[in-house]
Protein backbone atom coordinates (compact mmCIF):
# COMPACT_ATOMS: atom_id res chain seq x y z
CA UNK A 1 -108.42 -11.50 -46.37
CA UNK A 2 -110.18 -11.06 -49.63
CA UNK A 3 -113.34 -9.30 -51.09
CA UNK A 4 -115.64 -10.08 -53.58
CA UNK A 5 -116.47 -7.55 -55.68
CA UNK A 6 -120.17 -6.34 -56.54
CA UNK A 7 -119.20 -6.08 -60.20
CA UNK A 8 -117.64 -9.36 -60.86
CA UNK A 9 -115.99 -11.85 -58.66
CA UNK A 10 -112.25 -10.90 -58.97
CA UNK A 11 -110.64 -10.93 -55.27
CA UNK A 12 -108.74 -7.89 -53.18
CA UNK A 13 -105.49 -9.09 -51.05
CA UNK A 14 -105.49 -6.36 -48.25
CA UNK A 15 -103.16 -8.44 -45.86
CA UNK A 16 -99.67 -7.19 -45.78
CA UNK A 17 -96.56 -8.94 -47.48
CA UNK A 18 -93.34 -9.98 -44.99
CA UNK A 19 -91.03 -7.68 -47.37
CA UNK A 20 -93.70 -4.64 -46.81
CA UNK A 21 -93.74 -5.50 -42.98
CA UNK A 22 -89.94 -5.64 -42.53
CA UNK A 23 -89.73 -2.31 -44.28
CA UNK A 24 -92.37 -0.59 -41.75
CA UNK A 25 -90.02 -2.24 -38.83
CA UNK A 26 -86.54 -1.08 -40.77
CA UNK A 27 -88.17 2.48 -41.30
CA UNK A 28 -89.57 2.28 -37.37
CA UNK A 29 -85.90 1.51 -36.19
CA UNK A 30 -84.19 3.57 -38.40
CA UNK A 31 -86.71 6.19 -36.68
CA UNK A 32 -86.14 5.28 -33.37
CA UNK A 33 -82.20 5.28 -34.18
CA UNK A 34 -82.12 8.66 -35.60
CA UNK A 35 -84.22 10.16 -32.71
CA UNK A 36 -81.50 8.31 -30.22
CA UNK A 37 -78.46 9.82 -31.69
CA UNK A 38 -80.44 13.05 -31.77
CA UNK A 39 -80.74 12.88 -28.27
CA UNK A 40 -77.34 11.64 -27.66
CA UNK A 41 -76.47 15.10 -29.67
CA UNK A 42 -78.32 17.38 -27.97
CA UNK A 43 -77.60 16.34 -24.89
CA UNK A 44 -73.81 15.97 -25.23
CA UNK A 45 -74.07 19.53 -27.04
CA UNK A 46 -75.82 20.47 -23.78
CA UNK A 47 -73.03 18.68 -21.66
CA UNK A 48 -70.65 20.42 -23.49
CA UNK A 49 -72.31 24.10 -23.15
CA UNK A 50 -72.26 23.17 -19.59
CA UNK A 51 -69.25 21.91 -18.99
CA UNK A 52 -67.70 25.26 -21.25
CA UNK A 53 -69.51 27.59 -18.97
CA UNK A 54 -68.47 25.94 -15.71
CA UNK A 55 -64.66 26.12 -16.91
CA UNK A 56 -65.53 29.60 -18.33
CA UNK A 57 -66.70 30.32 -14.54
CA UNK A 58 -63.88 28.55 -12.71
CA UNK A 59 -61.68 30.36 -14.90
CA UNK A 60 -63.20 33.43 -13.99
CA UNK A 61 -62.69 33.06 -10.88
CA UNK A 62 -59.25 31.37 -10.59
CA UNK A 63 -58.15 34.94 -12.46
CA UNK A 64 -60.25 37.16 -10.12
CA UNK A 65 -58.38 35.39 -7.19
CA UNK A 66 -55.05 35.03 -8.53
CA UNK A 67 -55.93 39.29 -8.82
CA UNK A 68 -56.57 39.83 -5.50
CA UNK A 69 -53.59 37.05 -4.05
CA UNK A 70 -51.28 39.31 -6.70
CA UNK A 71 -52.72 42.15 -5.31
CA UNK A 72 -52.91 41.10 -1.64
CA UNK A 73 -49.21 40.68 -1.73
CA UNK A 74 -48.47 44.06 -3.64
CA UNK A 75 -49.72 45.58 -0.36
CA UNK A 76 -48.01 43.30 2.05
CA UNK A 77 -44.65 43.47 0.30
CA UNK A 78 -45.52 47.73 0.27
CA UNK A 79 -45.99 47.65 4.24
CA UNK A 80 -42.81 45.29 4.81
CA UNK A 81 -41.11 47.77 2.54
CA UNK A 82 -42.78 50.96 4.45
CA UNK A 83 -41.96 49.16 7.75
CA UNK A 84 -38.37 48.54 6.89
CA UNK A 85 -37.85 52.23 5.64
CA UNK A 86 -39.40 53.64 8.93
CA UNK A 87 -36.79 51.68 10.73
CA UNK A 88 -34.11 52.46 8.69
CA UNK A 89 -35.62 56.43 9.49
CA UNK A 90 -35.73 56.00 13.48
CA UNK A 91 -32.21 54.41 12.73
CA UNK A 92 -30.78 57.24 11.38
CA UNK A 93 -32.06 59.81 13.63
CA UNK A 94 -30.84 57.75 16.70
CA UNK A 95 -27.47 57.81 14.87
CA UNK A 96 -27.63 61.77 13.80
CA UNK A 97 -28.84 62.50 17.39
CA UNK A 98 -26.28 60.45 19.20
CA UNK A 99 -23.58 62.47 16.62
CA UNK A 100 -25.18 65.77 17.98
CA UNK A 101 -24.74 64.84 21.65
CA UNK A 102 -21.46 63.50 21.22
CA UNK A 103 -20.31 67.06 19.89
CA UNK A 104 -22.34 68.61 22.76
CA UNK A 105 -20.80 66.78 25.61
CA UNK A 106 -17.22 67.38 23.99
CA UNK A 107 -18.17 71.31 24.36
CA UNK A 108 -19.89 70.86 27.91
CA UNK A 109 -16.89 68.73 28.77
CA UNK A 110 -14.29 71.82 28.05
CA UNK A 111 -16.51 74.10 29.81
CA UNK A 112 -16.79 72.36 33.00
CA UNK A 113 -13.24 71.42 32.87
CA UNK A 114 -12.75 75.33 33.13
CA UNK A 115 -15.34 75.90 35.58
CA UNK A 116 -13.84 73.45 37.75
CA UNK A 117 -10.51 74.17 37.39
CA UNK A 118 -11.90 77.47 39.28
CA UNK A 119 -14.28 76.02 41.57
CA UNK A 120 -11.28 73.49 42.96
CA UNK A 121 -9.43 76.95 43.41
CA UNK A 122 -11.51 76.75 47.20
CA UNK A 123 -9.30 74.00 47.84
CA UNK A 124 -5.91 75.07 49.73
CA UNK A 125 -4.23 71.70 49.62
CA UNK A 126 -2.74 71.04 46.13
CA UNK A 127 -2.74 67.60 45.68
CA UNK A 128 -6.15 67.33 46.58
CA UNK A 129 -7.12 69.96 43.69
CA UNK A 130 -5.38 67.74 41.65
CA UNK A 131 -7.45 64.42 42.68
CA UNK A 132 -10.50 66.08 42.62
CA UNK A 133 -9.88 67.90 39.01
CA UNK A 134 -8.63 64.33 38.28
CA UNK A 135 -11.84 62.59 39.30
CA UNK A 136 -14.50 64.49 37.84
CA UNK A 137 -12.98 64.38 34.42
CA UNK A 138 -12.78 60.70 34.56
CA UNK A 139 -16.58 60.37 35.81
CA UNK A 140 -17.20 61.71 32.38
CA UNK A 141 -14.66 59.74 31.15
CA UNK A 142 -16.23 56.43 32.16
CA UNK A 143 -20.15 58.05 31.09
CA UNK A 144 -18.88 58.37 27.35
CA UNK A 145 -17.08 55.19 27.30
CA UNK A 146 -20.68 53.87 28.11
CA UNK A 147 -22.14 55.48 25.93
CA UNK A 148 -19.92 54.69 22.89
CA UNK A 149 -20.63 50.84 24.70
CA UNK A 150 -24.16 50.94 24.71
CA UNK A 151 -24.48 52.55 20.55
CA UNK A 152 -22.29 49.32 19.44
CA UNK A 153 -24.48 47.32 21.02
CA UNK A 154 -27.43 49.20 19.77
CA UNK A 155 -26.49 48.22 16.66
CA UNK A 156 -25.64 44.52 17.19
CA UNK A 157 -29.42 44.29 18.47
CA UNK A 158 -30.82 45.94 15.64
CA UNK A 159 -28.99 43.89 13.22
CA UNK A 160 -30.38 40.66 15.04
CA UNK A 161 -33.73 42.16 14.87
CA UNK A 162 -33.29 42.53 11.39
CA UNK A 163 -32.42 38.63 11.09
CA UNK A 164 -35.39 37.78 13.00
CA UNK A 165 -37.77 40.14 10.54
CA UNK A 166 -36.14 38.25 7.40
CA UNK A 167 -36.60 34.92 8.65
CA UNK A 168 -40.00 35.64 9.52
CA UNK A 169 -40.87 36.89 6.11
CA UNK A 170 -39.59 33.77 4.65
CA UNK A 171 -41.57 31.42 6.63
CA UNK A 172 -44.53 33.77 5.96
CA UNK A 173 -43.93 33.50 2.60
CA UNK A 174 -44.08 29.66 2.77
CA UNK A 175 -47.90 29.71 4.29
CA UNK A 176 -47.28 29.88 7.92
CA UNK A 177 -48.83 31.91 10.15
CA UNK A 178 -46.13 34.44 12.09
CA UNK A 179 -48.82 36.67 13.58
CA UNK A 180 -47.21 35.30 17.30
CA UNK A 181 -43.60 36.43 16.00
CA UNK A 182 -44.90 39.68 14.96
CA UNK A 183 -46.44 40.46 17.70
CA UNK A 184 -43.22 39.80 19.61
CA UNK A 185 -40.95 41.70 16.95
CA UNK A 186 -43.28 44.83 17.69
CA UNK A 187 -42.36 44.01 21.46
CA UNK A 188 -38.54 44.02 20.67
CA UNK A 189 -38.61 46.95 18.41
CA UNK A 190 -40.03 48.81 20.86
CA UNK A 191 -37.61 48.03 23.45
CA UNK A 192 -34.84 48.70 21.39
CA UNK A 193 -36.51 52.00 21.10
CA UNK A 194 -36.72 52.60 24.67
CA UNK A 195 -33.10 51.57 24.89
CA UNK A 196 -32.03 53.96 22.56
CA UNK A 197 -33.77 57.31 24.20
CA UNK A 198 -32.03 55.86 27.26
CA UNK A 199 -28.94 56.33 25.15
CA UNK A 200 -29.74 59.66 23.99
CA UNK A 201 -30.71 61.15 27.33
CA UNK A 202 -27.85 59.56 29.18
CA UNK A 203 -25.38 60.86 26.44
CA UNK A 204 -26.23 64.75 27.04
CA UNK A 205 -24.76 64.22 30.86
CA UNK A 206 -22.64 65.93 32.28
CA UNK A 207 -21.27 65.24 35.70
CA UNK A 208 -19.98 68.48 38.01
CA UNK A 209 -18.21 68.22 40.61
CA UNK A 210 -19.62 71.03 43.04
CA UNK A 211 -16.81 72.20 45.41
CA UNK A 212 -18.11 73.69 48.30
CA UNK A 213 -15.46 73.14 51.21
CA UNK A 214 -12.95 70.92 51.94
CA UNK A 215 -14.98 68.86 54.49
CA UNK A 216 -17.98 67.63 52.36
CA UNK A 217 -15.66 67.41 49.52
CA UNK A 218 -15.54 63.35 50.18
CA UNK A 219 -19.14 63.22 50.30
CA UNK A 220 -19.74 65.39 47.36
CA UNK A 221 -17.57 62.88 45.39
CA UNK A 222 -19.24 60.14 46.52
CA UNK A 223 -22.79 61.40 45.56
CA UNK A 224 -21.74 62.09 42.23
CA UNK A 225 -20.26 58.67 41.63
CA UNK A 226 -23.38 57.46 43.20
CA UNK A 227 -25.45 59.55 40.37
CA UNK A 228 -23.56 58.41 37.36
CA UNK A 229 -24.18 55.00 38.87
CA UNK A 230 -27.90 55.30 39.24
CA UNK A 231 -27.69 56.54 35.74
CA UNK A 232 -25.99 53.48 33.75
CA UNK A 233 -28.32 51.46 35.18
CA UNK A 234 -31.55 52.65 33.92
CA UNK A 235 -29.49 52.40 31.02
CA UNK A 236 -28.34 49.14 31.51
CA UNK A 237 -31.83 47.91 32.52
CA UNK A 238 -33.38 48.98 29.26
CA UNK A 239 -30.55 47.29 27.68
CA UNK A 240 -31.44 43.98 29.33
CA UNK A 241 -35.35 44.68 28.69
CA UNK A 242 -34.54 44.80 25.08
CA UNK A 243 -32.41 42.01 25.19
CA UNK A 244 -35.04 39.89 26.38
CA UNK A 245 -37.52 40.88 24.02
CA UNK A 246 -35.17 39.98 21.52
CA UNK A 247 -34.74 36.24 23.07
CA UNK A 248 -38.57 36.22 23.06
CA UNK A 249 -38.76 36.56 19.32
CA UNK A 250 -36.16 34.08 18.68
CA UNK A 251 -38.68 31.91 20.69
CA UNK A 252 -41.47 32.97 19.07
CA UNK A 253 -39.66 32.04 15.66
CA UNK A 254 -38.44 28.74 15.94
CA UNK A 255 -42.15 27.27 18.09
CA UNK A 256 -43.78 28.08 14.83
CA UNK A 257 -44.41 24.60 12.26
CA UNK A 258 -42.10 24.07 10.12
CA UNK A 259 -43.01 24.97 6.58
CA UNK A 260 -44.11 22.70 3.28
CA UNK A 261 -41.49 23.94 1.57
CA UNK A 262 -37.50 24.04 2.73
CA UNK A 263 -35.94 27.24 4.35
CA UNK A 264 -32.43 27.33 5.45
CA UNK A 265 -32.19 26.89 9.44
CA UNK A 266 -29.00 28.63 9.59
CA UNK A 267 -30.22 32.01 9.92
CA UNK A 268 -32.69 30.91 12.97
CA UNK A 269 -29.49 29.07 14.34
CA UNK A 270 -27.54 31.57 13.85
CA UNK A 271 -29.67 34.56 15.21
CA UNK A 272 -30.80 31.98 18.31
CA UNK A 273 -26.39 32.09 18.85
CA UNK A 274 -25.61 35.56 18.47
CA UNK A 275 -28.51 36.53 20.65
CA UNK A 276 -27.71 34.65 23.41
CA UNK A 277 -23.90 35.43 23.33
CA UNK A 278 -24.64 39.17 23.14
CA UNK A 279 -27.01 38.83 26.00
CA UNK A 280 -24.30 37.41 28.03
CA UNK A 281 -21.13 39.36 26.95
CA UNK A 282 -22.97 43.41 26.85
């Protein structure tokens, strides 16, 4: 394109040059270039704020819940320990009461050995004082002989129970749920409870043979024996209640899944054994 001018006739070249125009593109590109790679910044600045926070959060709350797991199982290993002390408690009493009786019936036992010795005194024919003198102390003979019976096995069953609690607390510890073997540990414990009072109450007995005449002196005997039989077996029966409780737990433990990680099977073997062999031996 090209003007003339009014003043003369010298001619204006207004159409751009190729060098000009490839500048205007370089600068446009260049432009365009700059404002990509801004972009590119400010959104992987963005990215990055976001992706900071979101670890900042997870973090958070990875710490928050490894709190409460840490402190979750502060309290859980607190009741196991409060739980094993109260045992430990009821335990000891049973064994400091049993103690106390056992010095009780050794008093009672001299007494009514005196107060038969005079009550048989009714009794003309000698050797029959004798027999009868001779059979009342041995009732009480064959009651504390129980009794010193049913304490070891008291013991035996609490140390199995024991077994069972431990094994359960390691399979707990692996993630399984033990809530069913709990429940049926509470069930044993308290039959081993019940056993015991059995124990305690049977213990303080004392078994007097009442001498009235020499004709119901036969039946007299025979009652008595018939008492101190009636007597080992409520004993005896809460023996075999807490014996099955105990077999119940052992069930209980080894239907639950096995665990992720590996736990010695001994100790479930082993308590499964004894168990059973005391079950069948007491």
């Amino acid at each position: 394109m090209s003007f003339v001018g009014v003043a003369g006739a010298q001619e204006v070249d207004l159409t751009p040059k190729p060098e000009q125009i490839r500048q205007r593109v370089d600068n446009i590109r260049q432009d365009i270039k700059e404002g990509v790679q801004k972009t590119r910044e400010d959104v992987k600045a963005s990215t990055d704020e976001a992706r900071k926070r979101a670890q900042e959060a997870a973090q958070d709350v990875h710490e928050k819940a490894s709190m409460a797991r840490d402190e979750a199982m502060k309290r859980f290993e607190q009741a196991r320990a409060e739980k094993s002390e109260e045992l430990k408690m009821k335990r000891e009493e049973f064994q400091n009461n049993i103690e106390q009786k056992k010095e009780e019936f050794r008093t009672n036992m001299e007494e009514e050995r005196a107060k038969l010795k005079e009550r048989v005194t009714k009794i003309k024919d000698e050797r029959k004082r004798e027999i009868v003198q001779r059979l009342g102390e041995n009732l009480n003979k064959i009651n504390e002989r129980f009794i010193n019976h049913f304490e070891e096995v008291a013991t035996k069953l609490d140390g199995f129970l024991d077994r069972i609690v431990n094994r359960a607390n390691d399979i707990e510890d692996k993630g399984v749920d033990v809530s069913t073997v709990r429940t049926a540990i509470s069930s044993a414990e308290g039959a081993i409870t019940t056993f015991r009072t059995a124990i305690e109450v049977q213990s303080g007995k004392v078994y007097s043979v009442q001498v009235s005449d020499e004709e119901s002196l036969k039946a007299d005997i025979s009652s008595l024996r018939e008492q101190l039989r009636t007597d080992l077996k409520v004993v005896k029966d809460a023996l075999e209640t807490a014996k099955q409780a105990l077999r119940s737990a052992v069930t209980a433990l080894t239907q639950l899944p096995r665990p992720t990680s590996p736990i010695d099977d001994s100790t479930n073997e082993a308590t499964s054994t004894d168990a059973t062999s005391t079950a069948t031996s007491s």
